[in-house]
C-alpha atoms as a PDB file:
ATOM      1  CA  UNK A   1     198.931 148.188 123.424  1.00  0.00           C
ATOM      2  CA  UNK A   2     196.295 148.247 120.544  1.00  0.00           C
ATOM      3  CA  UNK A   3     194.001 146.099 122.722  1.00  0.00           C
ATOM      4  CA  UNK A   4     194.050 148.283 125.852  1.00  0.00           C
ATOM      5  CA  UNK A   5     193.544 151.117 124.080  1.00  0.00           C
ATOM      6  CA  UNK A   6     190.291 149.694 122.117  1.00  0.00           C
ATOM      7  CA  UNK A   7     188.897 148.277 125.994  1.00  0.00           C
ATOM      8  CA  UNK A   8     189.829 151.961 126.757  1.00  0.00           C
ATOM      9  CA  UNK A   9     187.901 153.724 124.330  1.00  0.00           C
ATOM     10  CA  UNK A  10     184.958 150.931 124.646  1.00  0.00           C
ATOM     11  CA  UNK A  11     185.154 151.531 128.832  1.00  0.00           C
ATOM     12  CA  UNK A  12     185.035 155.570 128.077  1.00  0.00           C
ATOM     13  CA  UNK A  13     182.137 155.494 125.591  1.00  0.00           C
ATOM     14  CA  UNK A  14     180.200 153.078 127.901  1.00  0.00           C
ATOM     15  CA  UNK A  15     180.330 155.229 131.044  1.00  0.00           C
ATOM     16  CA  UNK A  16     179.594 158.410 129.163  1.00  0.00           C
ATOM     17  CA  UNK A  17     176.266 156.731 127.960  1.00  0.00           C
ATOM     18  CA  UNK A  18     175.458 155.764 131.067  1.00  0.00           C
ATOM     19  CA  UNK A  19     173.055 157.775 133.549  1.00  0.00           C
ATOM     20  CA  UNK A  20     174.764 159.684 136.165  1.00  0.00           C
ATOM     21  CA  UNK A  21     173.576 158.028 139.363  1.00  0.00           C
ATOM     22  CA  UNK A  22     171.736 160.116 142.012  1.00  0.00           C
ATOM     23  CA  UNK A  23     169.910 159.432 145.425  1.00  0.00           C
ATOM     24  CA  UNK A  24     167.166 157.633 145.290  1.00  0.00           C
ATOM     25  CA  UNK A  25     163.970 160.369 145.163  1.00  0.00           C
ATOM     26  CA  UNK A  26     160.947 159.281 143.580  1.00  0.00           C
ATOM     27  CA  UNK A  27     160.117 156.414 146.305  1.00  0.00           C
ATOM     28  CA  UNK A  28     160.323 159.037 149.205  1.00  0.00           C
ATOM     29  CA  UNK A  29     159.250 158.782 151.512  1.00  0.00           C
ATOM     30  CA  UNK A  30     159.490 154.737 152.293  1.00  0.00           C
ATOM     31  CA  UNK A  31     160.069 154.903 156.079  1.00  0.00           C
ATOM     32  CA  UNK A  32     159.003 156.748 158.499  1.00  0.00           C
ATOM     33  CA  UNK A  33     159.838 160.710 158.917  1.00  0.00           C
ATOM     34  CA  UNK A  34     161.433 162.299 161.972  1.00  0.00           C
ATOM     35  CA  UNK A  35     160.510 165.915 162.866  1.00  0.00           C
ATOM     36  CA  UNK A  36     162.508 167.559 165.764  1.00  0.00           C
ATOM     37  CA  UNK A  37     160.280 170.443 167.573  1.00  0.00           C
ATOM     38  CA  UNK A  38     162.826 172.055 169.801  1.00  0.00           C
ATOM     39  CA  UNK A  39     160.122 173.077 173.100  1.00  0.00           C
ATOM     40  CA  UNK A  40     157.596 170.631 174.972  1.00  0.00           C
ATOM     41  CA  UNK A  41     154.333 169.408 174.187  1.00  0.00           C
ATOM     42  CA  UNK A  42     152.021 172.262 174.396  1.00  0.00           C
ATOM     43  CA  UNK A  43     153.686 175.375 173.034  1.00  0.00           C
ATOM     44  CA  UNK A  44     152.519 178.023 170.363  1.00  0.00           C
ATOM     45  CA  UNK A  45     154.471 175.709 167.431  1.00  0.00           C
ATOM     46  CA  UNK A  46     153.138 171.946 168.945  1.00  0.00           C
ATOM     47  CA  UNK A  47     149.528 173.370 168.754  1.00  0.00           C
ATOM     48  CA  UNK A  48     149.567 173.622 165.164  1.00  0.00           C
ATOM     49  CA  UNK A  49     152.577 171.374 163.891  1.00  0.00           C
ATOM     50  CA  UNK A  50     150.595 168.039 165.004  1.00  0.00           C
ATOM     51  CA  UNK A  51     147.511 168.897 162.877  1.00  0.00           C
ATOM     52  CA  UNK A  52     149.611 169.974 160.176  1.00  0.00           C
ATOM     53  CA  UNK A  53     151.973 167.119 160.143  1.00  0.00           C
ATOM     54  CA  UNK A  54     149.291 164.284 160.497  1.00  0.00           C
ATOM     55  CA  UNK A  55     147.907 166.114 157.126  1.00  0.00           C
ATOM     56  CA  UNK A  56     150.997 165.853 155.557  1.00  0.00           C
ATOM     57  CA  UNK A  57     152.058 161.990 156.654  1.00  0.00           C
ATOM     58  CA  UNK A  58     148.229 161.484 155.060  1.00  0.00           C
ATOM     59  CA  UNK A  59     149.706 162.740 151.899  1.00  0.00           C
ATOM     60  CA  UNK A  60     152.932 160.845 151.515  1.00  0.00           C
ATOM     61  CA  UNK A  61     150.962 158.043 152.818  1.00  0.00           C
ATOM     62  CA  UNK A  62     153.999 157.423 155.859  1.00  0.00           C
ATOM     63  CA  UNK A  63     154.372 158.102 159.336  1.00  0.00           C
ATOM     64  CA  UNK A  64     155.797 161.780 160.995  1.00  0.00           C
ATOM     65  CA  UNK A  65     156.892 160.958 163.930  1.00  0.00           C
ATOM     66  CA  UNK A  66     156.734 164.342 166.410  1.00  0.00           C
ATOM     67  CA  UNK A  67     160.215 164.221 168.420  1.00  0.00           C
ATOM     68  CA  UNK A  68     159.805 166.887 171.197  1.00  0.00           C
ATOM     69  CA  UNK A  69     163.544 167.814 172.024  1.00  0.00           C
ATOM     70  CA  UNK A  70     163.958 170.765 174.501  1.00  0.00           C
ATOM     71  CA  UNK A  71     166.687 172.524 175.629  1.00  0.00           C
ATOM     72  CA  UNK A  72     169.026 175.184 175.131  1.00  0.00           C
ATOM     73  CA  UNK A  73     166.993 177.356 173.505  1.00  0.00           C
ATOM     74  CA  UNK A  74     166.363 174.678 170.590  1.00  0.00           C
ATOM     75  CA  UNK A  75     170.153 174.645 170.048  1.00  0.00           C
ATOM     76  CA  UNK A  76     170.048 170.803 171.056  1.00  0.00           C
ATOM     77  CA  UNK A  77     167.505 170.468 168.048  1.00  0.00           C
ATOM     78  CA  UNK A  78     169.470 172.227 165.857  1.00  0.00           C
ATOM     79  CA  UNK A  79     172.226 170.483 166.394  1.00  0.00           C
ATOM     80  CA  UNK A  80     170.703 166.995 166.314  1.00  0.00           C
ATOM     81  CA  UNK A  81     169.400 168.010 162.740  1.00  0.00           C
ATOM     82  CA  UNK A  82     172.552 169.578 161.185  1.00  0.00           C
ATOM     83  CA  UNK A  83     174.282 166.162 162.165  1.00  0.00           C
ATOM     84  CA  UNK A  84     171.448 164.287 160.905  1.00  0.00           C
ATOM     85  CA  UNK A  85     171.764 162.334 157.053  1.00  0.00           C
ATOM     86  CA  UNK A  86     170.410 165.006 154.547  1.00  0.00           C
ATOM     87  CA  UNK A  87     168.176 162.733 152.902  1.00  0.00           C
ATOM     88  CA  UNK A  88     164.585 163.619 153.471  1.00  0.00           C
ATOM     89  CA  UNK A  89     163.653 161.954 157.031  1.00  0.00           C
ATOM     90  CA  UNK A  90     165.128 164.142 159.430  1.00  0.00           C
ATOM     91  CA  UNK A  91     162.750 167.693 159.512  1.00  0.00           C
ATOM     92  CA  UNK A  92     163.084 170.598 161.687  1.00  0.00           C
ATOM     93  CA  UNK A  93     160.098 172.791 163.068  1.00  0.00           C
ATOM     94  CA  UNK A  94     162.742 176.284 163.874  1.00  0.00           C
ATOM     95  CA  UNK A  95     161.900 179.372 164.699  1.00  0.00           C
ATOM     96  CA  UNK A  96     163.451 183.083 164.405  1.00  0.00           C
ATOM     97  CA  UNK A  97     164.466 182.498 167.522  1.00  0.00           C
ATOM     98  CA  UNK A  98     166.763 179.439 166.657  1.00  0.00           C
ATOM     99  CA  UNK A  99     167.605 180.993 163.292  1.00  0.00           C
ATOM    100  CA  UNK A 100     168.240 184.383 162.833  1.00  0.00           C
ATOM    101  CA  UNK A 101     169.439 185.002 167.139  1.00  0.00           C
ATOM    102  CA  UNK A 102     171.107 182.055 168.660  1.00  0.00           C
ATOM    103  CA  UNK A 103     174.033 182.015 166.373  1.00  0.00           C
ATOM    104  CA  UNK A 104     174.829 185.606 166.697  1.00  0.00           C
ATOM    105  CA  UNK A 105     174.319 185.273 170.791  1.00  0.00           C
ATOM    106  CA  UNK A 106     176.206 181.941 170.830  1.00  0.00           C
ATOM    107  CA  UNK A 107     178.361 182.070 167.839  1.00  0.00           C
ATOM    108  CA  UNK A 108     180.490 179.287 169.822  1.00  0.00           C
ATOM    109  CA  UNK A 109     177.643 176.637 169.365  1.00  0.00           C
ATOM    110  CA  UNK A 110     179.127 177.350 165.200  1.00  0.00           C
ATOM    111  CA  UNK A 111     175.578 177.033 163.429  1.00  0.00           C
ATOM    112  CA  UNK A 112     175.421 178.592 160.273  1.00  0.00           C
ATOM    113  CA  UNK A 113     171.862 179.544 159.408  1.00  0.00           C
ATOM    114  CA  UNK A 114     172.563 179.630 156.055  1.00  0.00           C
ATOM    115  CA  UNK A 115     174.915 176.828 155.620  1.00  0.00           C
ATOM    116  CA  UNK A 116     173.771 174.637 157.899  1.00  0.00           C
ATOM    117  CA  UNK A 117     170.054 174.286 157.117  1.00  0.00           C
ATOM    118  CA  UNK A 118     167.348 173.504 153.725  1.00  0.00           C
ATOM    119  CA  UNK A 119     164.604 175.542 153.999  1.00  0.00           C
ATOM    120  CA  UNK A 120     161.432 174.199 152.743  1.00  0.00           C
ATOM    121  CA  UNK A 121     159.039 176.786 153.637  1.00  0.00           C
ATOM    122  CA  UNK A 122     157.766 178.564 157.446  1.00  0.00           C
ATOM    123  CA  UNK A 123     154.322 178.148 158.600  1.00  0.00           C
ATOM    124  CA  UNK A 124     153.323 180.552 161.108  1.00  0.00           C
ATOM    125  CA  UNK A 125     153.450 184.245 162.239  1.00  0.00           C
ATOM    126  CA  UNK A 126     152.526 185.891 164.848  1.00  0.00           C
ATOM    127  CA  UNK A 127     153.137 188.840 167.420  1.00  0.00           C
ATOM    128  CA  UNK A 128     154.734 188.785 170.730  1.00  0.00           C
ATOM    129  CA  UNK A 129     151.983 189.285 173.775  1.00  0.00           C
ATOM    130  CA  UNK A 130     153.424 190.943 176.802  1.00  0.00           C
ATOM    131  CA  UNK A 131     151.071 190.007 179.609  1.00  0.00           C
ATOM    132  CA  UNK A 132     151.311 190.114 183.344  1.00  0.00           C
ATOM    133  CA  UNK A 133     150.387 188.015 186.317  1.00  0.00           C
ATOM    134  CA  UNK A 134     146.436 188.432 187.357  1.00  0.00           C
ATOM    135  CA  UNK A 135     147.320 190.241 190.652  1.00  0.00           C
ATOM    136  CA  UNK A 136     149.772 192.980 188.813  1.00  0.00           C
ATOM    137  CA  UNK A 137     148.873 196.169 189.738  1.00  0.00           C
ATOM    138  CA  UNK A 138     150.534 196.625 186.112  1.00  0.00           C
ATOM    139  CA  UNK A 139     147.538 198.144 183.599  1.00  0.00           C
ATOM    140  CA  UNK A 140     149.815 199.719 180.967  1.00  0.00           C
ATOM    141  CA  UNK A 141     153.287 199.870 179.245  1.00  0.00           C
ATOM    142  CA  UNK A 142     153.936 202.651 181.031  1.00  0.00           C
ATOM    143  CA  UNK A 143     152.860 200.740 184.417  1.00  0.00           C
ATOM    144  CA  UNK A 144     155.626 198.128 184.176  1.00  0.00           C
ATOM    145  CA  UNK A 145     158.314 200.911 183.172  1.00  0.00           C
ATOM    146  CA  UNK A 146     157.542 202.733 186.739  1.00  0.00           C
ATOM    147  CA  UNK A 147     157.211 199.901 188.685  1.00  0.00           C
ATOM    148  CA  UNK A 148     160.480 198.377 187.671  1.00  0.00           C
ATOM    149  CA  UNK A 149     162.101 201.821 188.155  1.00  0.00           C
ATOM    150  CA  UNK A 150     160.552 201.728 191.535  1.00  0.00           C
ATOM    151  CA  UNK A 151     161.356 198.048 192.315  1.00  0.00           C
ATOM    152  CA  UNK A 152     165.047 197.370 194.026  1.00  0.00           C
ATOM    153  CA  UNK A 153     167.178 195.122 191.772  1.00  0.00           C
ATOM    154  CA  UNK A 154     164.146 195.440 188.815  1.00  0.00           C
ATOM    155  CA  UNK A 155     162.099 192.853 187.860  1.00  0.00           C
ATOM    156  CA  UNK A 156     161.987 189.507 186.581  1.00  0.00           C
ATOM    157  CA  UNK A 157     160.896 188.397 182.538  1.00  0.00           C
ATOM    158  CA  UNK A 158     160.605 185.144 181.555  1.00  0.00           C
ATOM    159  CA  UNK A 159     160.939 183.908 177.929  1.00  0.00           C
ATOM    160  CA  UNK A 160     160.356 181.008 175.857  1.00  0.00           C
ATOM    161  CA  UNK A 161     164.430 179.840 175.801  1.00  0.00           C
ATOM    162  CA  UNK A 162     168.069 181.476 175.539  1.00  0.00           C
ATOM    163  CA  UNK A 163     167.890 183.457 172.426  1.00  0.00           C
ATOM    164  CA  UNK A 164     163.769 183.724 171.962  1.00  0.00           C
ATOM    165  CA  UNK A 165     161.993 186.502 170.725  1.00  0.00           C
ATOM    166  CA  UNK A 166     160.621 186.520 174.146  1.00  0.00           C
ATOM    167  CA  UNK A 167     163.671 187.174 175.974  1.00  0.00           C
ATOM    168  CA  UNK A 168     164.937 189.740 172.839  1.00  0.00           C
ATOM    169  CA  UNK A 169     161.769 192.111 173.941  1.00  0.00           C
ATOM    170  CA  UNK A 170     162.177 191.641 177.416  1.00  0.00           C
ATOM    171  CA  UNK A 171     166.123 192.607 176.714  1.00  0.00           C
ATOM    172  CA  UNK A 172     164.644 195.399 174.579  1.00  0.00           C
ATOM    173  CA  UNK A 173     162.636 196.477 177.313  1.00  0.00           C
ATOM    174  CA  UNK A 174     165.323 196.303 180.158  1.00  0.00           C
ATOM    175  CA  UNK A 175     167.427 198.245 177.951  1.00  0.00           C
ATOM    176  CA  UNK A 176     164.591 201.144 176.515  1.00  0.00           C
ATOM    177  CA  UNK A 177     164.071 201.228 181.097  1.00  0.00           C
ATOM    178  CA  UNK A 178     167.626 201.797 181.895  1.00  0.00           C
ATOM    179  CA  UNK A 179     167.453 199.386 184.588  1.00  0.00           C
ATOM    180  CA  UNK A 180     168.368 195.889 186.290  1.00  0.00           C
ATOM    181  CA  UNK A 181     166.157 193.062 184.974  1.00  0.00           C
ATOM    182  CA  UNK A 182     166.437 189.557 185.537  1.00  0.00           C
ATOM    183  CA  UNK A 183     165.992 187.420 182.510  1.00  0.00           C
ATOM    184  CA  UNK A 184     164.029 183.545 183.253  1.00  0.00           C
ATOM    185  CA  UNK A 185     164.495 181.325 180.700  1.00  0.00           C
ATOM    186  CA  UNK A 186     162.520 178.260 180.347  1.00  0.00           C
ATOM    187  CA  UNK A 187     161.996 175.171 178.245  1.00  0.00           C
ATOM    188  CA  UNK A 188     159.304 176.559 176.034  1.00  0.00           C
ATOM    189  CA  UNK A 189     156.157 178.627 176.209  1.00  0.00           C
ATOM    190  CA  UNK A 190     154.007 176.514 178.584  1.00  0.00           C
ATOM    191  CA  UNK A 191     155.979 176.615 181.250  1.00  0.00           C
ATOM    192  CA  UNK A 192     156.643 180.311 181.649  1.00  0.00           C
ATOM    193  CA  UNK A 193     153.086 180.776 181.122  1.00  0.00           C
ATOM    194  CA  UNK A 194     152.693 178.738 184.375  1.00  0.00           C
ATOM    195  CA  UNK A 195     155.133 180.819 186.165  1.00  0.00           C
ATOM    196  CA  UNK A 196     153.337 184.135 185.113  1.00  0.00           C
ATOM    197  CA  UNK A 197     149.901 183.098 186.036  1.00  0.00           C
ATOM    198  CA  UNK A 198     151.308 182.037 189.388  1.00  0.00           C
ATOM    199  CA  UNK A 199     153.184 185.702 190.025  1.00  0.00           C
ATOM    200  CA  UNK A 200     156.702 183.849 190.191  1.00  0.00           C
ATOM    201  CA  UNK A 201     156.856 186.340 187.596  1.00  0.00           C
ATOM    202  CA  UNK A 202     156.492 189.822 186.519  1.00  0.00           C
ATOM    203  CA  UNK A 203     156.276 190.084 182.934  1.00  0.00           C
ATOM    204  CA  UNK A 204     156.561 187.856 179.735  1.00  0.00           C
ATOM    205  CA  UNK A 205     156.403 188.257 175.856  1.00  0.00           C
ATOM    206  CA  UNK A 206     154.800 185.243 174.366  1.00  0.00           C
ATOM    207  CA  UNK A 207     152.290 184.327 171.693  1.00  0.00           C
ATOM    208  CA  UNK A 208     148.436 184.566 172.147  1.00  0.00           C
ATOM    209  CA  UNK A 209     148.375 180.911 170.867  1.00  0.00           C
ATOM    210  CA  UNK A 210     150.003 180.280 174.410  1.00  0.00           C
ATOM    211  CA  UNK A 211     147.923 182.532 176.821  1.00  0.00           C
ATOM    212  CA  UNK A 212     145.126 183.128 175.095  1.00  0.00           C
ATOM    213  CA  UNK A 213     142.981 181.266 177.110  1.00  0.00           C
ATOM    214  CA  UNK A 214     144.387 181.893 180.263  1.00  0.00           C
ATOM    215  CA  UNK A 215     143.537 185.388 179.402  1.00  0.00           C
ATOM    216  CA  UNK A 216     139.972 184.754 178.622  1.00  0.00           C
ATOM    217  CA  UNK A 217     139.822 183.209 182.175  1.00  0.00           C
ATOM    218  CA  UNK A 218     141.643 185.918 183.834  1.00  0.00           C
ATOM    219  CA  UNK A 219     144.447 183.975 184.923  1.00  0.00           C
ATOM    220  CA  UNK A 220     146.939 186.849 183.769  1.00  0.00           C
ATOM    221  CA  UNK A 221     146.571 189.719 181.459  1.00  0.00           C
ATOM    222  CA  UNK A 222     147.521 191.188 178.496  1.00  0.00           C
ATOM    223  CA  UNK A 223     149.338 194.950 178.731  1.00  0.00           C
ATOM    224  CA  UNK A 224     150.433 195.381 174.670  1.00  0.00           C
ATOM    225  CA  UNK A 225     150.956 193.950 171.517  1.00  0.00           C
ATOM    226  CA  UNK A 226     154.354 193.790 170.218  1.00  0.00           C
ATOM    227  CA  UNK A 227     153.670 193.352 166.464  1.00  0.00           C
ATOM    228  CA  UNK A 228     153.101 196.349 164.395  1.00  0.00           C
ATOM    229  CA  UNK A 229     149.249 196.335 164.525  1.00  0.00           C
ATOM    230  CA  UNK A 230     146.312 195.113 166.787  1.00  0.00           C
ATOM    231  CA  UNK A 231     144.723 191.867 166.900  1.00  0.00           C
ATOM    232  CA  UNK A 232     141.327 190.726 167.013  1.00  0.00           C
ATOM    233  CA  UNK A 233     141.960 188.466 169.463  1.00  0.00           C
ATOM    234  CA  UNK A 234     142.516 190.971 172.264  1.00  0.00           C
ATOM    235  CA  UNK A 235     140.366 193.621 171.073  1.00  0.00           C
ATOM    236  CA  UNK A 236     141.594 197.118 172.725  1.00  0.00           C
ATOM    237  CA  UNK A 237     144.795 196.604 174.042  1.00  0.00           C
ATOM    238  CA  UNK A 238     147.272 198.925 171.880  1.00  0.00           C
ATOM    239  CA  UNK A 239     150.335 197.882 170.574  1.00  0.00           C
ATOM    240  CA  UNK A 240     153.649 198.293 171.935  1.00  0.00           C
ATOM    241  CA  UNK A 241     154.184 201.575 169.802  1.00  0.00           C
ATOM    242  CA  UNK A 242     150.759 203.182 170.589  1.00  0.00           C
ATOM    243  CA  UNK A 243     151.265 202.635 174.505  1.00  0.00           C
ATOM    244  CA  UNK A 244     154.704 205.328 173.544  1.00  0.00           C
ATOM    245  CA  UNK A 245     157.604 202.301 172.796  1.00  0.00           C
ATOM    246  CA  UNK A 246     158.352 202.606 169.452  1.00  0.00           C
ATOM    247  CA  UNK A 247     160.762 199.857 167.986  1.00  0.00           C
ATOM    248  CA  UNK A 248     159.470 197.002 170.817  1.00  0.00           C
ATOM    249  CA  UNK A 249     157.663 194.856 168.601  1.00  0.00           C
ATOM    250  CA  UNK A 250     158.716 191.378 166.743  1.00  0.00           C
ATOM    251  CA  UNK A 251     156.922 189.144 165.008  1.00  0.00           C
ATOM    252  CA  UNK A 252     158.061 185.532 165.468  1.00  0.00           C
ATOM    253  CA  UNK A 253     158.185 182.861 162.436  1.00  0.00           C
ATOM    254  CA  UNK A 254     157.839 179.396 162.811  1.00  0.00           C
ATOM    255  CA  UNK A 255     159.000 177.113 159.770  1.00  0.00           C
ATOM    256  CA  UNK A 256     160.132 173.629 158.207  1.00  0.00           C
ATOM    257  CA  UNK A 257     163.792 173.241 157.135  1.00  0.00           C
ATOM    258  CA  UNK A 258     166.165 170.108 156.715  1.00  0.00           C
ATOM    259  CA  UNK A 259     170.004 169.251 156.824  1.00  0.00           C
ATOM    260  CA  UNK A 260     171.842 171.540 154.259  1.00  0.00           C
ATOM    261  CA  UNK A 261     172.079 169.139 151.250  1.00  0.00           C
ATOM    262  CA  UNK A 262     168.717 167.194 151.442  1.00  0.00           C
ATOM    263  CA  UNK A 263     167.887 166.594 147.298  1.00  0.00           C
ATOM    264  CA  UNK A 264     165.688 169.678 145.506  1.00  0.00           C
ATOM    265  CA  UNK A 265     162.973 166.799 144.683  1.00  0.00           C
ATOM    266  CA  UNK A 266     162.455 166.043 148.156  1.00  0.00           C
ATOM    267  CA  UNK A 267     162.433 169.942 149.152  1.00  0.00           C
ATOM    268  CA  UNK A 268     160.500 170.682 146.444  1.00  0.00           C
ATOM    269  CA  UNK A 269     157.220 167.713 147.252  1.00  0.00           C
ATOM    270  CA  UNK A 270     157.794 168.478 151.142  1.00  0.00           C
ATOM    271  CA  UNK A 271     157.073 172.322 150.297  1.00  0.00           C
ATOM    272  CA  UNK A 272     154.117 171.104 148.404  1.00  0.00           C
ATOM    273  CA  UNK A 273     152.836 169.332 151.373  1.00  0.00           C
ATOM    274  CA  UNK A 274     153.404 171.340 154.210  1.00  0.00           C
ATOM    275  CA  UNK A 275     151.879 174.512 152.038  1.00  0.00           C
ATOM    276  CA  UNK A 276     149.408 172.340 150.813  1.00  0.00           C
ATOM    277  CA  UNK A 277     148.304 171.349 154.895  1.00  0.00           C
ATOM    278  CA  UNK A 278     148.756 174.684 155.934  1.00  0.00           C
ATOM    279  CA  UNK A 279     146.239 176.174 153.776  1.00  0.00           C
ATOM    280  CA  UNK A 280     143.596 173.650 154.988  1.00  0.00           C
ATOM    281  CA  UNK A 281     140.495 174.963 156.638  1.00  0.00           C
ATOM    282  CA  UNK A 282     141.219 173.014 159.475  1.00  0.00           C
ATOM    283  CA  UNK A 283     144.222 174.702 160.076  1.00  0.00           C
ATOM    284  CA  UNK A 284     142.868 177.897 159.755  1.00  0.00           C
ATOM    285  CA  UNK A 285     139.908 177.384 162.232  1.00  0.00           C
ATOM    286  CA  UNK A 286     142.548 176.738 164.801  1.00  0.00           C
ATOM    287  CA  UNK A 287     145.243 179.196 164.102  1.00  0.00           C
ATOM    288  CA  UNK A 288     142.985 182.683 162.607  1.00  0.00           C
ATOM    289  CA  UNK A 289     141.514 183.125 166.380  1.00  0.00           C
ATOM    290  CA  UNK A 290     144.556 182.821 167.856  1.00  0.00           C
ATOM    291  CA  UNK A 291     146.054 185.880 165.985  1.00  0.00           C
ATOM    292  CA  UNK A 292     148.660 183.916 164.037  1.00  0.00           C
ATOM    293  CA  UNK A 293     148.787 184.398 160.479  1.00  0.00           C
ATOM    294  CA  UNK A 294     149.622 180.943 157.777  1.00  0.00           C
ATOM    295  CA  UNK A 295     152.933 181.991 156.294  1.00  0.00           C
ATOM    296  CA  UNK A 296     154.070 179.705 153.769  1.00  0.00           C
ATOM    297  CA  UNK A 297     156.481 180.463 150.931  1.00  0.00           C
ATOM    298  CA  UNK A 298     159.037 178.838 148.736  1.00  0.00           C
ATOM    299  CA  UNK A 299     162.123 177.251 149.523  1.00  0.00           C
ATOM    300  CA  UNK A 300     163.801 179.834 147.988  1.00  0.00           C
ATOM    301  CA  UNK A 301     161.625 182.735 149.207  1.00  0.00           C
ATOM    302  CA  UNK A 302     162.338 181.362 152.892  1.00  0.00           C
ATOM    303  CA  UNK A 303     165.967 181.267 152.719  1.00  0.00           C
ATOM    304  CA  UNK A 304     166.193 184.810 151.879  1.00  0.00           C
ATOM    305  CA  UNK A 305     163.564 185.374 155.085  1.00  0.00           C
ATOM    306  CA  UNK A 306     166.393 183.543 157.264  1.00  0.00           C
ATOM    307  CA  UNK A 307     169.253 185.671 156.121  1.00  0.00           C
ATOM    308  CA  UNK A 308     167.494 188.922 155.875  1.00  0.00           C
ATOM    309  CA  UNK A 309     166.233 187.999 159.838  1.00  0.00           C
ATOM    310  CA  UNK A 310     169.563 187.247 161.094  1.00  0.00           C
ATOM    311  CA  UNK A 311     170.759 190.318 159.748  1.00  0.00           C
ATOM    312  CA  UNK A 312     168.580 192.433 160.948  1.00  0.00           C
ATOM    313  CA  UNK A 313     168.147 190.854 164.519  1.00  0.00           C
ATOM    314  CA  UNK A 314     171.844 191.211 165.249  1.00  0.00           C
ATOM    315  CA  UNK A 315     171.570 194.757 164.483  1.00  0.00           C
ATOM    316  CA  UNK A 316     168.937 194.997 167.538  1.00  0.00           C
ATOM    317  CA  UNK A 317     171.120 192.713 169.512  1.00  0.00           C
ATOM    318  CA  UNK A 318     174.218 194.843 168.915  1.00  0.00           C
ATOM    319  CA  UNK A 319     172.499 198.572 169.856  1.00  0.00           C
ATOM    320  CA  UNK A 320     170.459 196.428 173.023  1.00  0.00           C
ATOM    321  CA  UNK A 321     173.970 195.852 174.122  1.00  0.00           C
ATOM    322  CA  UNK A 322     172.131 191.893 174.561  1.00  0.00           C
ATOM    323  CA  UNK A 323     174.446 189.338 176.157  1.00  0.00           C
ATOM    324  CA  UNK A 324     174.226 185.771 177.043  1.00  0.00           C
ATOM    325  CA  UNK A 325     173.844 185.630 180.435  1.00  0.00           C
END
């Protein structure tokens, strides 16, 4: 009895000298990273996530490997990434969108915002555009209210995915008109920029990063701003307000989080980075003319962004009357 007692004690004072064991940090990264953008090649977020991510890989000295997987409004995406290990090699380019209004549109798909997800820190802002196809006869705000008053069975909006910013405004709008609109969602910005140019369409909210362009060329053009100021970009078009609708404007976010339990060492250096790239000038040169502000913040500071949004957005949602269709 003596003896087991003595190995007991000697067992007990040996493991409570020891050092607690914890994952593996300080040789991350030593494969390559995975980071999910939920919309195709070409969008508002791909144009400046590439530049910034190749900065970053250049920094841990390890390949980011740009996974491009649409659908569902980036609900696939976040799925993929709550499921994913929460150790430092799955990332996650969301949005507001994806954040803050899928879950309270789709509270079936059972993503937490807050639960579910790391934040490390967003990226981008920027204002919704609402443009028009070239051959509109639409000039103002006020334009596209009286012709979809005077058009049988309304018109038709596109948007960037279920539960985008886009199709919020355009639900906004629909509602703030008091009649039938027919909500298009695609697979990401590019596409229903394609639609709009070609008329298949007869209004969209989307970023200036997307259209921009296009609207330099003429290929469709921009009615308002729906962000609370004007942009240098499109010198003298008003904002949503000033063309007399108040309360139509959101900015949309774009930002880098990771599976809810990824270590605070590996937040804390991939915060470092991405605000690090951000802040390059060679982001800036690419995203300053295309009126979208660098937005980076803490971990800590971003989280608080999520859960204020999602808050916030439902209470919009909820007065819209916005369903899933």
């Amino acid at each position: 009895m003596r003896t087991t007692i003595a190995l007991t004690c000697a067992l007990a004072t040996l493991l409570a000298s020891a050092p607690i064991a914890f994952p593996q940090t300080d040789s991350y990264p030593s494969r390559p990273i995975t980071l999910i953008v939920p919309f195709p090649p070409g969008g508002s977020a791909d144009v400046v996530i590439r530049p910034v991510a190749a900065k970053v890989a250049d920094a841990l000295k390890q390949t980011i490997v740009i996974d491009n997987r649409s659908g569902g409004g980036g609900n696939i995406a976040a799925q993929a990434t709550k499921q994913a290990a929460p150790d430092g090699y799955t990332l996650f380019l969301t949005n507001m969108g994806v954040m803050s209004i899928n879950p309270i549109l789709s509270p079936e798909l059972r993503i937490d915002p807050v639960k579910d997800f790391q934040p490390i820190t967003p990226i981008i802002s920027f204002p919704h555009i609402l443009v028009v196809p070239p051959e509109s006869p639409v000039k103002t705000v006020a334009d596209l209210a009286a012709l979809a008053k005077s058009k049988p069975g309304g018109l038709s909006f596109g948007s960037q995915g279920v539960g985008s910013g886009g199709q919020i405004l355009g639900e906004m709008f629909k509602a703030r008109v008091g009649v039938p609109m027919t909500h298009v969602p695609y697979r990401g910005a590019a596409p229903a920029a394609t639609d709009i140019m070609a008329g298949r369409l007869d209004f969209l909210f989307t970023s200036y990063i997307s259209i921009g362009e296009q609207a330099k060329a003429g290929k469709l053009r921009i009615v308002a701003i729906g962000g609370p100021k004007r942009i240098d970009a499109a010198a003298g078009i008003p904002t949503m307000a000033e063309a007399g609708f108040h309360g139509l404007d959101l900015e949309m976010w774009h930002g880098m989080v990771a599976p809810a339990g990824t270590p605070a060492p590996i937040v804390k250096r991939l915060n470092e980075e991405f605000t690090k790239a951000s802040r390059h000038p060679d982001i800036l040169r690419i995203v300053v003319p295309q009126a979208t502000d660098i937005a980076v913040a803490s971990p800590d500071e971003f989280g608080k962004r999520i859960a204020s949004d999602t808050q916030r957005l439902g209470q919009i949602i909820r007065d819209a009357g916005i369903k899933m269709q």
